[in-house]
Protein backbone atom coordinates (compact mmCIF):
# COMPACT_ATOMS: atom_id res chain seq x y z
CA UNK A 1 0.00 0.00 0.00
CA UNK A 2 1.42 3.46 -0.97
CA UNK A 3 -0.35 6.56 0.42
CA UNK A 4 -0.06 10.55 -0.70
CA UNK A 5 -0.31 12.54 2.81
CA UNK A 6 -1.17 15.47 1.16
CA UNK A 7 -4.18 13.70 -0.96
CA UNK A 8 -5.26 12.04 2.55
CA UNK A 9 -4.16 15.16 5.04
CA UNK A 10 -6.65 15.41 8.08
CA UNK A 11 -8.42 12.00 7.50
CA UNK A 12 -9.11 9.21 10.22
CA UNK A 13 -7.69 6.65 8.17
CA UNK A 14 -4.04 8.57 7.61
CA UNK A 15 -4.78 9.31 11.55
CA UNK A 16 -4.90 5.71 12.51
CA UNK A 17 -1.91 4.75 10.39
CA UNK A 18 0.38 7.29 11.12
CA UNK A 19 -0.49 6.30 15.06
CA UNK A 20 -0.06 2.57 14.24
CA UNK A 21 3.63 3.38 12.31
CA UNK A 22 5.36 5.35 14.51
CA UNK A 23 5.45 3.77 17.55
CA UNK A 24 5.93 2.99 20.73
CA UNK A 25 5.65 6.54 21.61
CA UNK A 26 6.49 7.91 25.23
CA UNK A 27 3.97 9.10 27.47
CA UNK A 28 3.91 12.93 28.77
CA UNK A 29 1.68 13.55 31.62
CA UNK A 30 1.36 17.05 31.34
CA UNK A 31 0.53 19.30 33.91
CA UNK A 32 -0.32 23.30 33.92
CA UNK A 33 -2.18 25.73 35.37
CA UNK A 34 -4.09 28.85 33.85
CA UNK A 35 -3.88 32.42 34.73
CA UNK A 36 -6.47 32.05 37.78
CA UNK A 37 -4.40 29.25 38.82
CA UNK A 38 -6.83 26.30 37.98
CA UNK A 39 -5.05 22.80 37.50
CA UNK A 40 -5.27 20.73 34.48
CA UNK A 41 -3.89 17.41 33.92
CA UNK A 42 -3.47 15.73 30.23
CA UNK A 43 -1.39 12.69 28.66
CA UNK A 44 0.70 13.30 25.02
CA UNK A 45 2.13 10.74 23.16
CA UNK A 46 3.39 13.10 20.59
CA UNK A 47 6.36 13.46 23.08
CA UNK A 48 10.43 13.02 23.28
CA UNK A 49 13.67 14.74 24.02
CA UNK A 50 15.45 16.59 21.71
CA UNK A 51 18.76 18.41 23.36
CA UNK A 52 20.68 17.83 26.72
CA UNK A 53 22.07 20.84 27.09
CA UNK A 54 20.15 22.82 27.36
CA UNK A 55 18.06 20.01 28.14
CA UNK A 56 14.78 20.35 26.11
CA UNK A 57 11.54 18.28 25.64
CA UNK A 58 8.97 18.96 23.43
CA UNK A 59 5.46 17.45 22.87
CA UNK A 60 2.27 18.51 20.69
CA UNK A 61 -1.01 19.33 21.51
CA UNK A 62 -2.49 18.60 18.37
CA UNK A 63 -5.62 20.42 17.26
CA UNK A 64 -8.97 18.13 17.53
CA UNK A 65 -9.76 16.66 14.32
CA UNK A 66 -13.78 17.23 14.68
CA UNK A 67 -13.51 20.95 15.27
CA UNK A 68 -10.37 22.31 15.30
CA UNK A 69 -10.51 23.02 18.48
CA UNK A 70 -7.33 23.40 21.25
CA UNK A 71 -6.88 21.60 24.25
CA UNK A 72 -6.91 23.37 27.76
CA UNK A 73 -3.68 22.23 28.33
CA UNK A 74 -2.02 24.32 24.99
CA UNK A 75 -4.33 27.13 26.18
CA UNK A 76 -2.96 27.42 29.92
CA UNK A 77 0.53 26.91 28.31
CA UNK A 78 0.23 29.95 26.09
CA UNK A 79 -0.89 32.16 29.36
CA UNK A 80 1.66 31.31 31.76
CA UNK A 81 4.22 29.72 29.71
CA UNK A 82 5.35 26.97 32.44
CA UNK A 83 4.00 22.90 32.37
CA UNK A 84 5.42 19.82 34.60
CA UNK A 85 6.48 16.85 31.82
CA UNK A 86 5.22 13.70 34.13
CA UNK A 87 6.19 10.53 32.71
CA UNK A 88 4.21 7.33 33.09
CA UNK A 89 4.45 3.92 34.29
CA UNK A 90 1.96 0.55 34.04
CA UNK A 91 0.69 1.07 37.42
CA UNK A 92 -0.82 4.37 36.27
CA UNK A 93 -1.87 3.71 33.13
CA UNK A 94 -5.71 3.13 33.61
CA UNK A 95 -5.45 6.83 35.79
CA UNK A 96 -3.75 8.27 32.60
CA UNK A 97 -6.31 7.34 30.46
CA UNK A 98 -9.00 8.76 32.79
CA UNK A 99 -6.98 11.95 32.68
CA UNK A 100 -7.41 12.12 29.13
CA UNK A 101 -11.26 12.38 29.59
CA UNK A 102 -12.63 16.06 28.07
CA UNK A 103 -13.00 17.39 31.18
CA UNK A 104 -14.79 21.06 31.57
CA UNK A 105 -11.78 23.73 31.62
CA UNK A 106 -11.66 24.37 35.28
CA UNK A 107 -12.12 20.81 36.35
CA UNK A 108 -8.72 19.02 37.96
CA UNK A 109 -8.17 16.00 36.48
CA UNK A 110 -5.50 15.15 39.20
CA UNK A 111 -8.85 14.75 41.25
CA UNK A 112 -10.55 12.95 38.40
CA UNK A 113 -7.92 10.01 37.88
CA UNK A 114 -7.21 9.95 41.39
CA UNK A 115 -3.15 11.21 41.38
CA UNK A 116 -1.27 13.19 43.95
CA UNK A 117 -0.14 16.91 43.53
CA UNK A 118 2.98 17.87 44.83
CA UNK A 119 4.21 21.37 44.90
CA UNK A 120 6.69 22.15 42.29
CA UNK A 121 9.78 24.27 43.18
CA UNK A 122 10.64 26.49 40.20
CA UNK A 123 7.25 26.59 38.02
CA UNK A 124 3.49 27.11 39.02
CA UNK A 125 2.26 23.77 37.72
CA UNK A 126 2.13 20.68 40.29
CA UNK A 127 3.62 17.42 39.68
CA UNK A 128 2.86 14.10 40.12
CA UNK A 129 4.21 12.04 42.75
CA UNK A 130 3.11 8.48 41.39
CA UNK A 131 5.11 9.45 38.20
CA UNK A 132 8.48 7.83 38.06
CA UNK A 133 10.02 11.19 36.85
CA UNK A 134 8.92 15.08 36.43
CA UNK A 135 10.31 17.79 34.53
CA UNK A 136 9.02 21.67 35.43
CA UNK A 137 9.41 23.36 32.59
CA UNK A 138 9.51 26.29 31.19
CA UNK A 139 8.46 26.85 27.74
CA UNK A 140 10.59 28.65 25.33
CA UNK A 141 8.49 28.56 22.73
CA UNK A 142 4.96 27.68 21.17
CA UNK A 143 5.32 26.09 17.54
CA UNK A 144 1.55 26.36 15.32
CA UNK A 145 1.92 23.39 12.49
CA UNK A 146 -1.54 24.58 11.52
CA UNK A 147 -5.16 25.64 12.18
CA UNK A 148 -6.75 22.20 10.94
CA UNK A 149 -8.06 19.43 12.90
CA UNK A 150 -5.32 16.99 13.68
CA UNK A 151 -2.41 20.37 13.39
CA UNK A 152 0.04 19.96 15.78
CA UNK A 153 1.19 23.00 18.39
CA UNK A 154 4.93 21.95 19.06
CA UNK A 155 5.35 22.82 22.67
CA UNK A 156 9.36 23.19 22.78
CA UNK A 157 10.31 22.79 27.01
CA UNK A 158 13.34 23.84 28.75
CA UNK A 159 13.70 21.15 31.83
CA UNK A 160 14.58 23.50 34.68
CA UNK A 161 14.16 20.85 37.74
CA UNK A 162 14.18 16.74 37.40
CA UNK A 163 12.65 15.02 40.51
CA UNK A 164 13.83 11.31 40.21
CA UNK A 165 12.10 8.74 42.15
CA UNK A 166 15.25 7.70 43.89
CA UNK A 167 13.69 3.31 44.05
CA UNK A 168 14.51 3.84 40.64
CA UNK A 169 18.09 4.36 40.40
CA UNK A 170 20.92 1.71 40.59
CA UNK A 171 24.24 2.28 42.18
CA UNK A 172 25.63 3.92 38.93
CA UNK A 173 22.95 6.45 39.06
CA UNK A 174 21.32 5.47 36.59
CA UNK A 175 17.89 4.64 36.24
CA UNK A 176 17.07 0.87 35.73
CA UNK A 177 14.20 0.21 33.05
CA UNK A 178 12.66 -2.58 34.72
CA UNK A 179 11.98 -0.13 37.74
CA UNK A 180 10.87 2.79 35.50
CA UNK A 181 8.06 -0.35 34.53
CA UNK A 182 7.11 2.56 31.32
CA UNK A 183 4.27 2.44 29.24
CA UNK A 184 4.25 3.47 25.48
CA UNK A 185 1.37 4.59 23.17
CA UNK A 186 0.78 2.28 20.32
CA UNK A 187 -1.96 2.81 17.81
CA UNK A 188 -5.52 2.85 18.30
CA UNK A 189 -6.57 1.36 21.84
CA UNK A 190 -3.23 -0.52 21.99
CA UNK A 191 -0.10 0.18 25.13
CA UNK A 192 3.11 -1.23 25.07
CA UNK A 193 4.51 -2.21 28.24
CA UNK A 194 8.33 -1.80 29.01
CA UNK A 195 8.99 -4.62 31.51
CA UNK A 196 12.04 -7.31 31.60
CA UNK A 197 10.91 -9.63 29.48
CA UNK A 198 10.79 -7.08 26.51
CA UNK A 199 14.06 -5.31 27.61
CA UNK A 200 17.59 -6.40 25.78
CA UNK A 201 20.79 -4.65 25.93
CA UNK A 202 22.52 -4.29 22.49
CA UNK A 203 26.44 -3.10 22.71
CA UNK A 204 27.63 -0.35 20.78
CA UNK A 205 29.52 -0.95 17.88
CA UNK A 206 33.47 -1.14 18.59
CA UNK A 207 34.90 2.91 18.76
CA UNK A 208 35.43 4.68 16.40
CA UNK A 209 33.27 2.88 14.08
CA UNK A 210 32.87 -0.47 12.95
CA UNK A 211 34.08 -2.07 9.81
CA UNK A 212 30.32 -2.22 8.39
CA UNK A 213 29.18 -4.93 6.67
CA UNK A 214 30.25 -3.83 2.93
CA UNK A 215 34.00 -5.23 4.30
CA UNK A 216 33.20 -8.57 5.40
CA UNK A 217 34.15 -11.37 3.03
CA UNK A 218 32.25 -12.45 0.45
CA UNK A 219 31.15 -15.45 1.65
CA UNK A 220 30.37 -14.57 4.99
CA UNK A 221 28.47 -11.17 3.48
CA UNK A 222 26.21 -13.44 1.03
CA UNK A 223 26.10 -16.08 3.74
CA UNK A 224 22.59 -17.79 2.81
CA UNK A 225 22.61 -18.88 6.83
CA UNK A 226 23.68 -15.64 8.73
CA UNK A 227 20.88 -12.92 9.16
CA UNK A 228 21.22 -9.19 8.97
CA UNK A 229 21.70 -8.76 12.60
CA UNK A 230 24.33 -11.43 12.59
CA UNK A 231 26.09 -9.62 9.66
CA UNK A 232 26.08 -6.58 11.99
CA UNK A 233 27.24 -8.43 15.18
CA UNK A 234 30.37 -9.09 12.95
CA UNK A 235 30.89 -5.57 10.96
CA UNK A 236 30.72 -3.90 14.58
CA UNK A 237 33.88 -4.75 14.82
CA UNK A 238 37.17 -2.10 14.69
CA UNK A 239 39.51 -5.47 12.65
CA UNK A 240 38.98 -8.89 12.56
CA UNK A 241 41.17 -10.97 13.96
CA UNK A 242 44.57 -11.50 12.47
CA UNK A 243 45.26 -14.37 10.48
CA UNK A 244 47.85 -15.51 13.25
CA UNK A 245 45.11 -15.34 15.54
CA UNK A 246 42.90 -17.56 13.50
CA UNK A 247 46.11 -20.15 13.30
CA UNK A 248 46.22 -20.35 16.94
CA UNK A 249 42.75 -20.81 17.13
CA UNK A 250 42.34 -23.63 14.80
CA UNK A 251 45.25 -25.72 16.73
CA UNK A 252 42.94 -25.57 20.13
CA UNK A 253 39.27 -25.58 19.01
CA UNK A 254 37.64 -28.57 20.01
CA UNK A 255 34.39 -27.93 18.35
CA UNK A 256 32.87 -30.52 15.96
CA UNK A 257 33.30 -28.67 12.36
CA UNK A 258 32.82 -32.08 10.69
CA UNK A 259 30.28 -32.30 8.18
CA UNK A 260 30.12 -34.39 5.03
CA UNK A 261 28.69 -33.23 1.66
CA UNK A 262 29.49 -30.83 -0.95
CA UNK A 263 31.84 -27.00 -0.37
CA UNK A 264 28.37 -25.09 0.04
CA UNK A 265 26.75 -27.98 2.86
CA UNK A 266 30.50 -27.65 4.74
CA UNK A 267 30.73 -23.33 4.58
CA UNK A 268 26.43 -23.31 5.66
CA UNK A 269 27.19 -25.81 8.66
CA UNK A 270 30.14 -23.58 8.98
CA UNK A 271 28.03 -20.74 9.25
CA UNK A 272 25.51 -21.96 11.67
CA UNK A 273 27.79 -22.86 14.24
CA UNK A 274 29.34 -19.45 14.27
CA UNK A 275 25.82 -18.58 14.40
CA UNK A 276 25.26 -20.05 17.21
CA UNK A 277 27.92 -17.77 19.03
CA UNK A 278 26.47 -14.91 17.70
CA UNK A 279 23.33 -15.65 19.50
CA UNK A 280 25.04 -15.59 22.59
CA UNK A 281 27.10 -12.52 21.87
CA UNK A 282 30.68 -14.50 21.42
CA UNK A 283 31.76 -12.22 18.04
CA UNK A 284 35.23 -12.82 18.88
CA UNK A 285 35.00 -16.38 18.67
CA UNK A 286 32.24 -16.25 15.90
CA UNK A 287 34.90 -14.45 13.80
CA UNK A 288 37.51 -17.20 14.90
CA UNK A 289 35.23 -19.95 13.93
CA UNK A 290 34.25 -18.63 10.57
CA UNK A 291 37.85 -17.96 9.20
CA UNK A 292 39.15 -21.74 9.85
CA UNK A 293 39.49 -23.26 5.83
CA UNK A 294 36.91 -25.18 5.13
CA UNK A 295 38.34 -28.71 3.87
């Protein structure tokens, strides 16, 4: 299926799929107040961080599709030009999506879902103290995409205080995703949940950079056995081993490399044991493996 955005702009099919594509998407729990001081609480998914120093997040408030409308939240943003970023975990999710009920402007939707407001120390807006992290904000600027239904207001945030739930952190300081526990915004009705069984850890490629995998030899690189993400694994490299380390190799391994049948059978058997390593993250001794002669 090819689509033209332009052809399809503001419809609730190019909604859906553009929702479904680009995903997971974080979470912002977004808190403000207006002029009068009356609290309103609001998830985004259209959400991320874009600099670190300064650090800056930004997320849109898009324009309703049905009317054109804004949301209360863009409004109190553009009168007092401060909002708390909240991020979100599964143990608030069903609260979140209370929060994003069309309340009444006035009506505080931290009373609504049922969260906690905590006083913030450098902006007006409270934060939330189930929230695994908050960011008061201040907003440098207020970005209009459009005046449609569906236009997006690009709310660009400079992070002025970072309240860390301190459970979360390990003893580098850093904060461990299976604690965070985040949920993402998929499309539709759909969440993604970030817990350990859908975390992995994926090394950089070796500093500087990594051979890539237009350098690896030809058989390996048209290997009808090894995948794309094995090809990787082994182009993430800064060398291959040296041939004298590949000698020395071959005098000590004690794996079974003995298969019978033609040049092709031998070099894919080849292939799938290194393979094998791979999986379990050995590229040194994948690389080792794959440049013993086959015989």
């Amino acid at each position: 299926m090819t689509i033209d955005p332009i052809k399809e702009a503001g419809t609730r099919g190019l909604h859906d799929l553009l929702l479904g594509a680009v995903a997971p998407r974080p979470i912002a729990l977004a808190s403000t107040v207006d002029a009068q001081g009356h609290v309103n609480l609001s998830p985004f998914s259209f959400f991320n961080i874009f600099s670190t120093n300064p650090v800056i997040l930004v997320f849109s408030p898009s324009r309703r599709a049905r009317d054109k409308t804004t949301k209360h939240t863009l409004e109190n943003i553009l009168e007092t030009r401060e909002v708390v970023i909240n991020t979100v975990s599964r143990a608030m999710a069903e609260q979140v999506s209370l929060a994003s009920s069309e309340y009444a402007r006035g009506i505080n939707e931290f009373e609504k879902a049922g969260f906690t407001e905590i006083r913030s120390e450098q902006v007006r807006p409270p934060r939330v103290k189930e929230s695994p992290v908050s960011f008061e904000c201040r907003v440098q600027e207020v970005k209009v995409l459009g005046t449609e239904g569906g236009s997006g207001n690009l709310v660009i945030c400079e992070v002025v205080r970072i309240h860390v739930q301190d459970r979360l952190l390990d003893p580098a300081g850093k904060i461990d995703p299976v604690k965070a526990d985040y949920v993402a915004r998929m499309g539709d009705d759909y969440y993604c949940h970030v817990h350990a069984g859908s975390i992995f850890k994926l090394p950089k490629p070796a500093q500087p950079v990594g051979i890539g995998i237009d350098q690896l030899p030809t058989e390996i690189r048209n290997s009808p056995v090894l995948s794309g993400s094995n090809l990787a694994q082994l182009a993430g490299v800064n060398h291959p081993p040296s041939l004298a380390e590949a000698a020395e190799f071959a005098t000590r391994f004690s794996g079974d490399l003995t298969v019978r049948g033609s040049h092709a059978e031998r070099l894919a058997a080849r292939h799938r044991y290194a393979q094998t390593l791979l999986d379990k993250g050995d590229i040194k001794t994948a690389w080792l493996v794959l440049m013993i002669p086959v015989t």
